[in-house]
Every structure is written in C-alpha cells, then in structure tokens.
Protein backbone atom coordinates (compact mmCIF):
# COMPACT_ATOMS: atom_id res chain seq x y z
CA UNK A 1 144.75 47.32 95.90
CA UNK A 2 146.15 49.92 93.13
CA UNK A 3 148.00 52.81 94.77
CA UNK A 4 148.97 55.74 92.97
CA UNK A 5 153.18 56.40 94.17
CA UNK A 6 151.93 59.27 96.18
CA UNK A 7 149.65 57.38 98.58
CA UNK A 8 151.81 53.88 98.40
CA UNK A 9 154.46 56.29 99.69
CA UNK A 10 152.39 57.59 102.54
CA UNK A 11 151.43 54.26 103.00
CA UNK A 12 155.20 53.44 103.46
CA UNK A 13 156.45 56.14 105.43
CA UNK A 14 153.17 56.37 108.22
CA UNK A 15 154.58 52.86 109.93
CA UNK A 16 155.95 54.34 113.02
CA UNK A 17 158.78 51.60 112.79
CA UNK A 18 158.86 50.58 109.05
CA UNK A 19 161.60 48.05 108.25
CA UNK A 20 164.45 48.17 105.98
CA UNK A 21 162.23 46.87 102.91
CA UNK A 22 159.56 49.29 103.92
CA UNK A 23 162.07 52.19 103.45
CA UNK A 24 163.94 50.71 100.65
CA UNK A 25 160.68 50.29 98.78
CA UNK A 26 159.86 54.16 99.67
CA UNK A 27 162.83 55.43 98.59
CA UNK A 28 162.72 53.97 95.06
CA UNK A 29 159.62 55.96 95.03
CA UNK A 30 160.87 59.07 95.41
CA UNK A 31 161.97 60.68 92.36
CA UNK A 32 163.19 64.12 90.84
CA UNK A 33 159.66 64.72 89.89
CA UNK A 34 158.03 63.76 93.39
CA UNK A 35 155.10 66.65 93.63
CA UNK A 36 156.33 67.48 97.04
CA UNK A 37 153.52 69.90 98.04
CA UNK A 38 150.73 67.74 96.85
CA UNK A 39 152.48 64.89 99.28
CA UNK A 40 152.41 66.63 101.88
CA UNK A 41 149.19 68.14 101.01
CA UNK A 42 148.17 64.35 101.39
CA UNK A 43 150.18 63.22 104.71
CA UNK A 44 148.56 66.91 106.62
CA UNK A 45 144.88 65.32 105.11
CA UNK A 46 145.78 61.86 106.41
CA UNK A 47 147.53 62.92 109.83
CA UNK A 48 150.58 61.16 109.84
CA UNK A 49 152.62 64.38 108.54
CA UNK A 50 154.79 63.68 111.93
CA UNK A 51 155.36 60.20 111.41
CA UNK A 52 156.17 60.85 107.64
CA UNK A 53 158.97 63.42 109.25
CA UNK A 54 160.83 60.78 111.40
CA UNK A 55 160.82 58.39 108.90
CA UNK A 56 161.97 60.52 105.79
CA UNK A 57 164.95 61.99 107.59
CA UNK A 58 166.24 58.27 107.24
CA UNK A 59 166.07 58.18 103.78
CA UNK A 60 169.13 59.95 101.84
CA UNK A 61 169.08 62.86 99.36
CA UNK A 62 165.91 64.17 100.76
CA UNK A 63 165.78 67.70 99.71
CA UNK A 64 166.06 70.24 102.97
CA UNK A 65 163.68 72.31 101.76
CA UNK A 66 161.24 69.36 102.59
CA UNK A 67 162.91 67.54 105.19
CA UNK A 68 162.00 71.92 106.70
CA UNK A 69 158.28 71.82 106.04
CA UNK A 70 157.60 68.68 107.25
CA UNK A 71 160.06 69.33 110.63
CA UNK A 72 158.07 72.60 111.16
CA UNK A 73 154.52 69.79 110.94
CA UNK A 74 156.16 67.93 113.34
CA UNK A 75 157.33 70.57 115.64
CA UNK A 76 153.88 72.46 115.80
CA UNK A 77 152.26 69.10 116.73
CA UNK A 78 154.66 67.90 119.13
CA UNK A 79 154.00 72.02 120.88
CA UNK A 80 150.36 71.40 120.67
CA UNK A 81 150.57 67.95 122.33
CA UNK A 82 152.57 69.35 124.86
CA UNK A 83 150.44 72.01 126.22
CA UNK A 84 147.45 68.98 125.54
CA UNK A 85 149.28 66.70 128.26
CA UNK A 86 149.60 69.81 130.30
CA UNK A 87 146.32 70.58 130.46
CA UNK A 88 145.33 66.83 131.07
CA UNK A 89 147.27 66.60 133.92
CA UNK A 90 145.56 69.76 135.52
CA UNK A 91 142.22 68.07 134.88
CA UNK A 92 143.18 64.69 136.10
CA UNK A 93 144.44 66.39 139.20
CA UNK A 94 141.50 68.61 140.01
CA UNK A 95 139.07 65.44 138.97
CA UNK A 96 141.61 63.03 141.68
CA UNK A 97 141.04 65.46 144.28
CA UNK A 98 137.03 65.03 143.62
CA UNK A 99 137.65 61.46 143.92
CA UNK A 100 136.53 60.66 140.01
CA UNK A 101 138.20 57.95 138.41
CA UNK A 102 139.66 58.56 134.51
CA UNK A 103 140.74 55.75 131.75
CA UNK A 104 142.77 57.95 129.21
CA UNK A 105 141.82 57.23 125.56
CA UNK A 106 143.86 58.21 122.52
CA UNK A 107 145.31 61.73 122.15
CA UNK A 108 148.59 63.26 123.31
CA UNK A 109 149.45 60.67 126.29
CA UNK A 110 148.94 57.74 123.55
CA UNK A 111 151.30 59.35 121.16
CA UNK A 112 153.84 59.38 124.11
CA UNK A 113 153.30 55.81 125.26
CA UNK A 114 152.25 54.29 122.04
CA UNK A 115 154.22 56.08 119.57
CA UNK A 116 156.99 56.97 121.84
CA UNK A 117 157.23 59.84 121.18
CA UNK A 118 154.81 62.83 122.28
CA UNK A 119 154.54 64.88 118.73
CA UNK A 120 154.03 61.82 116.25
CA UNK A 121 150.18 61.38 116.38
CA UNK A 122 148.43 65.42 116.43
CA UNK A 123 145.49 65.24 118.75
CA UNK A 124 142.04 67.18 118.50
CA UNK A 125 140.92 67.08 122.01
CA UNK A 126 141.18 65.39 125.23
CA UNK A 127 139.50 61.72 125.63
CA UNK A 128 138.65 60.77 128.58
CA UNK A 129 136.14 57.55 130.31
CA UNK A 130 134.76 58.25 133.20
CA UNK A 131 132.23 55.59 135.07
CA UNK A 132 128.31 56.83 133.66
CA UNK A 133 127.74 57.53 137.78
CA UNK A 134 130.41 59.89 137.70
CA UNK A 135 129.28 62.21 134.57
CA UNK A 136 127.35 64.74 136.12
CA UNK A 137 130.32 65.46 139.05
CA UNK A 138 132.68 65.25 135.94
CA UNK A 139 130.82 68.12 133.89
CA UNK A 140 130.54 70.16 137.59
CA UNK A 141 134.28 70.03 138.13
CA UNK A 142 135.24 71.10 134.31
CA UNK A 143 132.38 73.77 134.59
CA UNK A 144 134.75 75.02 137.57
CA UNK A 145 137.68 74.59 135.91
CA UNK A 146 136.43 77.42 132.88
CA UNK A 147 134.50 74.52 130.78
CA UNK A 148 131.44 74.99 129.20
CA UNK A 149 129.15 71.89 127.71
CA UNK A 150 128.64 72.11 123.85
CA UNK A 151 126.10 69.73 123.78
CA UNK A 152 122.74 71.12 123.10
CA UNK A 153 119.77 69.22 124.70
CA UNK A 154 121.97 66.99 127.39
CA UNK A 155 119.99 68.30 129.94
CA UNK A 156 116.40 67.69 128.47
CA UNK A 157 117.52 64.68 126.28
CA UNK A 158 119.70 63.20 128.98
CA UNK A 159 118.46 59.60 128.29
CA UNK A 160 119.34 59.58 124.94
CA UNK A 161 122.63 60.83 125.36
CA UNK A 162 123.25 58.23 128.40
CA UNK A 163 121.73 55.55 126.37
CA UNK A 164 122.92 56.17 122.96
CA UNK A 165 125.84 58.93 122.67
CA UNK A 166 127.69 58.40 125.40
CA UNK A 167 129.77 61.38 125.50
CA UNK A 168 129.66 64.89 126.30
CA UNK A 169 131.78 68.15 124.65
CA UNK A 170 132.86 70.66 126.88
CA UNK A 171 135.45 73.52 125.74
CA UNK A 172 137.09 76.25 127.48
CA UNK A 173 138.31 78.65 124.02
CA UNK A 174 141.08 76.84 123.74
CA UNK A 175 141.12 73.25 124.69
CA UNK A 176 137.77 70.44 124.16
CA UNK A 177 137.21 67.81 126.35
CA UNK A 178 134.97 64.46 125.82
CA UNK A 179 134.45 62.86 128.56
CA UNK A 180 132.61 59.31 127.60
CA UNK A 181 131.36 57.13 129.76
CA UNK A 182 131.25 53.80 126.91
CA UNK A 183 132.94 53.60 124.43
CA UNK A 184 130.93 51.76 121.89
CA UNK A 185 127.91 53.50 120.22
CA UNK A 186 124.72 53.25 118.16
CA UNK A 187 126.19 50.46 115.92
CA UNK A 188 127.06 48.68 119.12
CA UNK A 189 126.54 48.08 122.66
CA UNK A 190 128.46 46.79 125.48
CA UNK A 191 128.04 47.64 129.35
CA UNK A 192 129.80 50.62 130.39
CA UNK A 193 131.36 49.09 133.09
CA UNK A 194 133.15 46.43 130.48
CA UNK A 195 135.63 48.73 130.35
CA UNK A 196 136.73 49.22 133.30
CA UNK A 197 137.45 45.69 134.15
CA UNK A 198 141.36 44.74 133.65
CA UNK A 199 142.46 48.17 133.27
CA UNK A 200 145.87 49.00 134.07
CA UNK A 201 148.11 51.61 135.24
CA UNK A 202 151.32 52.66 133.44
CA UNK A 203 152.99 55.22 135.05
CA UNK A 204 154.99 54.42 138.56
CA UNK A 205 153.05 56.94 140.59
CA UNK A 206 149.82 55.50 139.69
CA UNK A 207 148.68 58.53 137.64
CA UNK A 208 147.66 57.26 133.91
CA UNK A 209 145.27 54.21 133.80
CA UNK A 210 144.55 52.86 130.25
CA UNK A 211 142.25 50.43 128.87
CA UNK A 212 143.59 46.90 129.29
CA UNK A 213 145.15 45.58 125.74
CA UNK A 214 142.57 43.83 124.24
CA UNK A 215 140.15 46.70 125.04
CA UNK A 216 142.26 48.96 123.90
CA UNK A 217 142.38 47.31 120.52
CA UNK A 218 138.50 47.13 120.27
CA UNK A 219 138.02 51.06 121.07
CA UNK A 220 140.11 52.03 118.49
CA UNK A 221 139.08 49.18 116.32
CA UNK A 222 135.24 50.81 117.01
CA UNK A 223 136.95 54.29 116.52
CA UNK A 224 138.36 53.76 113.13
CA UNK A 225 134.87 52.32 112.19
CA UNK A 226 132.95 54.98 113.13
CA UNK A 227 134.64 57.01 110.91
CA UNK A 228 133.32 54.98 108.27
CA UNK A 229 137.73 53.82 107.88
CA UNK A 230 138.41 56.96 106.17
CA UNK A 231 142.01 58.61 107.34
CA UNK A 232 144.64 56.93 107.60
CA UNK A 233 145.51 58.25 110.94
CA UNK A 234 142.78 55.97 112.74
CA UNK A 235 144.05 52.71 111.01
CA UNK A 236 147.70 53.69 112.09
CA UNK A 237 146.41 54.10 115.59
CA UNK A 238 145.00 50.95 116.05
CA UNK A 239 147.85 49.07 114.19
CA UNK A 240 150.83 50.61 116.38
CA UNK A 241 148.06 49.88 119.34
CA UNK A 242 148.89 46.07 118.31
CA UNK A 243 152.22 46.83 117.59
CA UNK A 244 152.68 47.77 121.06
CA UNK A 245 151.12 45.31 123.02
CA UNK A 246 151.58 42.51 120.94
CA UNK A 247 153.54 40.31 123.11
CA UNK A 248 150.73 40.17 125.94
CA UNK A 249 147.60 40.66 123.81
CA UNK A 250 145.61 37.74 124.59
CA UNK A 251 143.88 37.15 120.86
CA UNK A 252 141.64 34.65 122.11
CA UNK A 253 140.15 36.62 124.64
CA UNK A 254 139.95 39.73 122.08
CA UNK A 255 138.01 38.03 119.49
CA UNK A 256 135.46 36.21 122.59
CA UNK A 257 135.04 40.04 123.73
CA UNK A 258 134.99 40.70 119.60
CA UNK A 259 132.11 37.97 119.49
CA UNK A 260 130.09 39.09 122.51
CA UNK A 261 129.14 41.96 121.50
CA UNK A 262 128.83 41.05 117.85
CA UNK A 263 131.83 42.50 116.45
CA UNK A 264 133.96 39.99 115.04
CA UNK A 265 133.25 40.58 111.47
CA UNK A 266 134.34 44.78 112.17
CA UNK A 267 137.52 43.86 114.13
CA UNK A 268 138.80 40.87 111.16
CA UNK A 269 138.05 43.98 108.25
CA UNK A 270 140.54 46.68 111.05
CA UNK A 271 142.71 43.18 111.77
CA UNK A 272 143.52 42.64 107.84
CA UNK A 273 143.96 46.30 107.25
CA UNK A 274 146.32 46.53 109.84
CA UNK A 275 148.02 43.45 108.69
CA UNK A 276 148.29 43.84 105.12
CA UNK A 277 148.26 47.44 104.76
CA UNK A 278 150.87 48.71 107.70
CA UNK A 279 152.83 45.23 108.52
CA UNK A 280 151.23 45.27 111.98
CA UNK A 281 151.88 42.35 113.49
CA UNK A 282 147.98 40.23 113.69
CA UNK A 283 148.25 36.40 113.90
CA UNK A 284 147.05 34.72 110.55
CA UNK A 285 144.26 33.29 112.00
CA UNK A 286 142.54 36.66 113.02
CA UNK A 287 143.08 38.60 109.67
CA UNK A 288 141.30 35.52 107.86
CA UNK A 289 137.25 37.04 106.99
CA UNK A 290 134.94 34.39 106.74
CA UNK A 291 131.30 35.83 105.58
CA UNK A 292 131.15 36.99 101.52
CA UNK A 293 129.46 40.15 103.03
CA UNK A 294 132.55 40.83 105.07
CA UNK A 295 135.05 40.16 101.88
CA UNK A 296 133.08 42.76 100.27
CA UNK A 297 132.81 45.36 103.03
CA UNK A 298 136.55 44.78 103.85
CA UNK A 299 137.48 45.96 99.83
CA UNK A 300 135.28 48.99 100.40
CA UNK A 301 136.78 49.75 103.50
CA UNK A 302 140.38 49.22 102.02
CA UNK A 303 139.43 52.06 99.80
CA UNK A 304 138.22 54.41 102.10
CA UNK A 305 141.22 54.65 104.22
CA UNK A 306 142.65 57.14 101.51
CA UNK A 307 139.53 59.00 100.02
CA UNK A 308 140.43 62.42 100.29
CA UNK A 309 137.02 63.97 100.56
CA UNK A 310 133.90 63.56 103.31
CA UNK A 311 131.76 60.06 102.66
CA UNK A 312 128.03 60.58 102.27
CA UNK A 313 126.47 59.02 105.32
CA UNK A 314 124.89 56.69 104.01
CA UNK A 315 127.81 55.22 102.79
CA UNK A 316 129.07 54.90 106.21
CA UNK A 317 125.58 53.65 107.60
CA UNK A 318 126.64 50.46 104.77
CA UNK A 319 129.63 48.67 107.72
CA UNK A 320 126.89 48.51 109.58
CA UNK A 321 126.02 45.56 108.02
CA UNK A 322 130.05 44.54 109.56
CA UNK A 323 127.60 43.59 112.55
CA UNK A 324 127.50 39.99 112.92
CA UNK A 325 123.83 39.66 113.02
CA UNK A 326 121.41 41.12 110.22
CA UNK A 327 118.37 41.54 112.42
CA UNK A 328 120.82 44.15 114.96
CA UNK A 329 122.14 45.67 111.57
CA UNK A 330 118.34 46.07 110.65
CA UNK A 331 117.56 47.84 113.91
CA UNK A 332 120.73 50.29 113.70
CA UNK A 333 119.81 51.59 110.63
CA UNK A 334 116.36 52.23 110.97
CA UNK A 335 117.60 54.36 114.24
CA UNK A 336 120.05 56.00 112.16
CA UNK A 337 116.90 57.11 109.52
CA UNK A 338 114.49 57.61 112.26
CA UNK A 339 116.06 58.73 115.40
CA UNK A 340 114.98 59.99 118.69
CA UNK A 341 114.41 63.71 118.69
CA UNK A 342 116.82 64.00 121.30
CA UNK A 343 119.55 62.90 118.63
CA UNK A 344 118.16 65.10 116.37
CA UNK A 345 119.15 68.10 118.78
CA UNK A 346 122.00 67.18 119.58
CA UNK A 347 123.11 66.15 115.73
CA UNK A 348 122.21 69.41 114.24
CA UNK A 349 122.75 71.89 117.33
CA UNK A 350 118.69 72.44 117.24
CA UNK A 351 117.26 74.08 120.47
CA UNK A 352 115.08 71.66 122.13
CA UNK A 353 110.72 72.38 121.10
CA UNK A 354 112.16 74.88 118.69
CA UNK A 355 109.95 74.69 114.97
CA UNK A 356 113.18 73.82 113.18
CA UNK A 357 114.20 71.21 115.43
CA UNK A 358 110.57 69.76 115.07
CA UNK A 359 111.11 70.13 110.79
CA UNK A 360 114.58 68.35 111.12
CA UNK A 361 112.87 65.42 112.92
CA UNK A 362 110.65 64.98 110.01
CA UNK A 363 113.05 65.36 106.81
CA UNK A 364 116.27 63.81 108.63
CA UNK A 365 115.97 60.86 105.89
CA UNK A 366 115.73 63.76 103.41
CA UNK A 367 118.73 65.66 104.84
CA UNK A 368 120.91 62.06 105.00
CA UNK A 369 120.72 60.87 101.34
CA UNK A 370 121.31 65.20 100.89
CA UNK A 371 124.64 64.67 102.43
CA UNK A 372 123.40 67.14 105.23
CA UNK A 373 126.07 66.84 107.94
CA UNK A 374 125.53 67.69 111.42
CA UNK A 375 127.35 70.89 112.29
C-alpha cells in the first residue's frame, strides 16, 4: 500500500514498542519541512497522539516546540484516564456490593495493562460486560449512582435491544457508561455467556477480570470491524492485544472460536493488518486469506484504516460480506435496510409511536444511501 510520509510516519511511530528499524525508518522521515501541525492534526484524528509522544521523544533533534504539544496530548489523556479508572473503580465497587459480576473491556484499565502505561490509549467511556440476567440490576444501581439511560425505546423495544444491540448508554454529565451484555452484534452472533467462560483475573486482590486471550482478541477484532476499520486507534488496540498475550494465545483455539461463529474470514483481514501493517506478532499461518472475496475486502479495509473522513454506511454494510457464509451475509444486510422499528428508535433517538419515528421506518433505505447517520 502507497503511504504518503505523513501517515507512513504515524504508521511508524503508533507501535507502542517499535523496534530499532521501525524508528530508524521514522526518523529518516522527518525532515526540515515536516508539516508538524497537519501531523499532529493526523495522530489527534487517528488517536494514537500519546503513543506518537513516547515514541518521538526517542528520536533526536525533535524540535521542543513539538516534542510540547504532543506532551501536553499525552498529559491531558493520561488526566482523563485517570479520573476514568477512578470512576470505574467506584462503580465496580458499588456493583460488587450488589453482587453483579463485571468483565472490563477496553478503555483506561486496558491502556494500563495493555499498553503499560495508563495515558497511551485516550478512552471515550467506560466498557463494561455484565451477564444479560444482570442488566436490569446493573442500570438500577448506576441510576443510584447519578446515571441516567440514553437509550430511547429500551424499555418498550427491550427485545430488540437484548436480541440485537446488546448494550445500553447511561451518562451522569460527565462520565458514559456501556454496559453490554455480548459482545458481538448484528453482523454476528455468539451466546452471551461465551464470554464469560475462561475469563481471568489480573489483579492480586481479585478486582479486574478480563476476557480470556483469545476472546479478547475476537472483541476487539469485532470492534475494529464494526467501525467499518477506519482509525487507526482500533487496529493498534487489537495488535498490542496480541502483542501482549502472545506467548499464551492459543491460535488454534482462536481461529475454532473464529470459525464457530463464522468469523474467520473478519479475524485473517484484522490478523494481516496487524501483521503487516504494525509488526504485531500473528503466526504466518493465520495472516494467510484464502477466499478472492476476502483478498479484496482485506485491500479495502487496508485503506480505510487512514481515511480521514466518516464512511457512508453502506460502505461499511460491504465487510459484511467478511462473514463466512453468503446466505448469513444476505440476512444481515437486509436487517440493516429493513430493520425492526425498535432499531429505528433507538438509531435515530425517535420517541417510540411518534409520526416521525413511523416516517423513519419507511425511508431508512432512503436515509442510508443519503449518508443519514444516526445521531
């Protein structure tokens, strides 16, 4: 893939632990004319600002000036993250003492145990799994805690959104919290309590549990998908994901999970990306891609990763066809043009019966090839 020096230097300099060729290679691309404000114009877009920090203050003759602005990035996220683990741990606590189970996902703590470091990957919200029999004591104890569901129509659409969405929002002003209760969606299905199994704790008094490594890969595998493989954030997730557990990832087991739930074709395309794009460290055998529909889908999706601007969504509905059957591929994207109106609802923040809600439900086709995004 053609890179222009801007983006193979972001490219570069997102590897959380690039090697010595890595930074030699960045370095010779750094010149007296380096647009540094369109750079970092591009690492802010592509979220890895704070990993482009730690890595550039290896380099020498970086100009101060810089090596400032993008320490000031770094600082702001590493504040934010702090006051996002902060907050976690309140709700964790309050959610223990209800006797609710959690699986942490992404964020803040997976910056600090991925990463290694608490301010290198800037979080949105606060992920969290919680078993589908829990929700409704989940969304009672954040409503306590100053919480208040965003989700129009959960209450009146409630089988959609346990069948199909499986997550909630809830804010409180400052902080938004998701608690999910599966983690794959629409494009894919797998039982909610797949998840669960094998998970393991990582702290010494029992208090984080994370998805086991394997399923840890195929969440943010899924994640990075879902986002139609656009930021280059969500790839570097998943690759330092298999950076980090790479010594007691069991790949066979991965790609039988991968192949269950027909998703082998989507996790080779994130596998190869990782691989060739961000030296993450995949065995041969698993970046190989097999199908001619794949091998196209993967060069589409090795262009996304740095588009710069929102995808139409049909474009994204086309990795769909990543799914390793054509008659489920079929089925998703028929949902996607004519869904429930409970998705309706809850995609465009419609009041349930309401004549506008009722007029979305009939033009949604309309309003997807019109690039009509849900709010």
């Amino acid at each position: 893939m053609h890179l222009s020096r801007d983006k193979e230097l972001l490219l570069l300099l997102s590897r959380v632990q690039p090697d010595n060729e890595a930074l030699h290679r960045a370095r010779s691309l750094i010149t007296p004319t380096t647009e540094w404000d369109n750079f970092i114009t591009l690492s802010l877009h592509h979220g890895t600002a704070p990993v482009v920090f730690k890595n550039l203050i290896k380099l020498k003759d970086i100009s101060q000036v810089v090596i400032t602005r993008f320490e000031n990035i770094y600082n702001h996220s590493l504040r934010s993250n702090i006051l996002m683990v902060n907050e976690l741990d309140r709700i964790l606590d309050t959610l223990s003492e209800n006797n609710i189970d959690v699986i942490l996902l992404k964020g803040a703590t997976a910056s600090e145990t991925i990463f290694g470091d608490i301010g290198l990957y800037p979080s949105g919200d606060l992920d969290i799994l919680v078993r589908i029999g829990d929700i409704d004591q989940t969304r009672k104890v954040l409503e306590s805690m100053g919480y208040f569901l965003d989700d129009k129509g959960f209450d009146e659409y409630r089988e959609f959104f346990l069948r199909e969405l499986y997550h909630i929002n809830l804010s409180n002003g400052r902080f938004t919290i998701e608690p999910h209760w599966n983690l794959f969606l629409r494009y894919f299905t797998a039982p909610s309590e797949f998840w669960w199994e094998e998970s393991i704790v990582v702290s010494a008094e029992g208090h984080y549990r994370f998805l086991s490594p394997e399923k840890n890969i195929l969440y943010t595998a899924f994640r990075l998908f879902s986002k139609g493989f656009t930021h280059l954030r969500f790839l570097v997730m998943v690759a330092e994901v298999v950076r980090y557990y790479h010594e007691t990832t069991n790949w066979e087991k991965l790609f039988a999970y991968a192949k269950e739930y027909k998703f082998e074709n989507t996790l080779r395309v994130v596998m190869k990306l990782c691989h060739e794009l961000l030296g993450a460290p995949v065995p041969y055998q698993y970046t190989e891609i097999r199908s001619l529909r794949a091998k196209v889908l993967y060069r589409r999706a090795e262009k996304k990763v740095f588009i710069e601007e929102d995808i139409h969504p049909l474009n994204k509905a086309l990795f769909a066809f990543l799914r390793d059957d054509m008659t489920g591929t079929v089925s998703v994207l028929l949902r996607r043009l004519f869904p429930s109106m409970g998705e309706v609802v809850s995609r465009y923040r419609l009041q349930k019966g309401s004549l506008k809600a009722k007029l979305y439900y009939v033009f949604n086709p309309l309003f997807l090839l019109l690039r009509r995004h849900q709010k």
